[in-house]
Protein backbone atom coordinates (compact mmCIF):
# COMPACT_ATOMS: atom_id res chain seq x y z
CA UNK A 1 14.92 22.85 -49.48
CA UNK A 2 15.53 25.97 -48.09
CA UNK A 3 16.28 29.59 -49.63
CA UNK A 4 19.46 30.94 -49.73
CA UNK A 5 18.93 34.04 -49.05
CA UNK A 6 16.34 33.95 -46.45
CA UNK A 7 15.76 30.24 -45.53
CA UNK A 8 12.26 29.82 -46.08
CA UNK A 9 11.38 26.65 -46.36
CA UNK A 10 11.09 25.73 -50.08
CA UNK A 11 8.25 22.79 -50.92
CA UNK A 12 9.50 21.01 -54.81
CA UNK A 13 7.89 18.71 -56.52
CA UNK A 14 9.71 15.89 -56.56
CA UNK A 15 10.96 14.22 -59.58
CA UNK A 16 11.00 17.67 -62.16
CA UNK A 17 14.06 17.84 -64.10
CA UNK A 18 13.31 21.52 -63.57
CA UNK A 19 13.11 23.22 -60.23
CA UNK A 20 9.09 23.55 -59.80
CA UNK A 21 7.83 24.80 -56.03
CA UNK A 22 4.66 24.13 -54.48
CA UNK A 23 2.54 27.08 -53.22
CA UNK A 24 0.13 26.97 -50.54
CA UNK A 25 -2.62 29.16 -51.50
CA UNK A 26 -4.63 29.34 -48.07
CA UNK A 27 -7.67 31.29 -49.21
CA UNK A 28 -8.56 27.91 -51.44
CA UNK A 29 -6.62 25.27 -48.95
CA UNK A 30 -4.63 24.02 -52.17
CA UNK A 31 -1.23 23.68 -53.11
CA UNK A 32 -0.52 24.96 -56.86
CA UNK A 33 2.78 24.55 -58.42
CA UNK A 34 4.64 27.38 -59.64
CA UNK A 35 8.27 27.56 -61.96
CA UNK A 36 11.07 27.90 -59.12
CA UNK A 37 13.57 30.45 -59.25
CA UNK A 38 17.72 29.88 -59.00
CA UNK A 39 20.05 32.66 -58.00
CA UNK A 40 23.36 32.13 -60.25
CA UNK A 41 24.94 34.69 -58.24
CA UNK A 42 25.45 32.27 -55.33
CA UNK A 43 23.67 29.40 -57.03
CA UNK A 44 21.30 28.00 -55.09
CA UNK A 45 17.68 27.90 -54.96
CA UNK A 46 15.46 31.20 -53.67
CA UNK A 47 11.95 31.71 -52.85
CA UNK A 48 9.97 33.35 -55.32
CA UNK A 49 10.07 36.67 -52.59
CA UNK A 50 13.67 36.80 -52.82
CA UNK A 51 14.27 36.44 -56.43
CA UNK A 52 11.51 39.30 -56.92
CA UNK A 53 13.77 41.28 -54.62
CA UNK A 54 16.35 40.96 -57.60
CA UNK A 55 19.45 41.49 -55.64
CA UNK A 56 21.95 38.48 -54.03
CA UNK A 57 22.50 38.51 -50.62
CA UNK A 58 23.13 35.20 -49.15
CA UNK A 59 22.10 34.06 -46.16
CA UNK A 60 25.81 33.65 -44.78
CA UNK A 61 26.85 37.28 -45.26
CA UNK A 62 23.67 38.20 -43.50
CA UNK A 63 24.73 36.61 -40.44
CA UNK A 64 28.13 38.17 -40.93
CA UNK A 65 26.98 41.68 -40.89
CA UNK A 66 24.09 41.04 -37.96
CA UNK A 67 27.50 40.18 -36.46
CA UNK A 68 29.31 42.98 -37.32
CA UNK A 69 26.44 45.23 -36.09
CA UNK A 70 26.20 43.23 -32.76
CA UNK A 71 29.86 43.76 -32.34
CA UNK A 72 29.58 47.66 -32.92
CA UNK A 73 26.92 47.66 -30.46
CA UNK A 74 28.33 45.75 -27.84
CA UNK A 75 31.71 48.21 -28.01
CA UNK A 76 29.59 51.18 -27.93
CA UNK A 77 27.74 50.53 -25.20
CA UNK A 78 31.19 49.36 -23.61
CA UNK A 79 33.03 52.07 -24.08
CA UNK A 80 29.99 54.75 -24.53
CA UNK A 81 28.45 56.70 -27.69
CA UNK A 82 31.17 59.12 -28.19
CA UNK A 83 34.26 56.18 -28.39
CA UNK A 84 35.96 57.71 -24.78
């Protein structure tokens, strides 16, 4: 799976009723399983990052304000700084 607020790639264990990720720990070259997390915000599954993070920001209205911010630039630089 993949988060849904950052898309990081999300290893489960397969076959848990409950949502239970797989950790790489690379200082021991092992893979440990941890409880997952869930955002019920936009319900779906987050990496444990994100859902320390605490807030919802899914990875769609990211995109839409990277947009947004493109699309500010772009008319700035078309029409200069000072909007003349």
């Amino acid at each position: 799976m993949t988060c849904g607020h950052c898309q990081q790639i999300i290893h489960v264990v397969p076959h848990t009723s409950a949502m239970v990720y797989l950790i790489f720990r690379p200082t021991s070259w092992t893979w440990e399983a941890e409880p997952g997390a869930f955002c019920r915000t936009c319900m779906s599954p987050v990496c444990l990052a994100c859902h320390a993070i605490g807030t919802c920001t899914p990875w769609e209205r990211q995109l839409e304000a990277m947009e947004a911010a493109f699309q500010i630039a772009q008319a700035r630089a078309e029409w200069g700084a000072d909007g003349r």
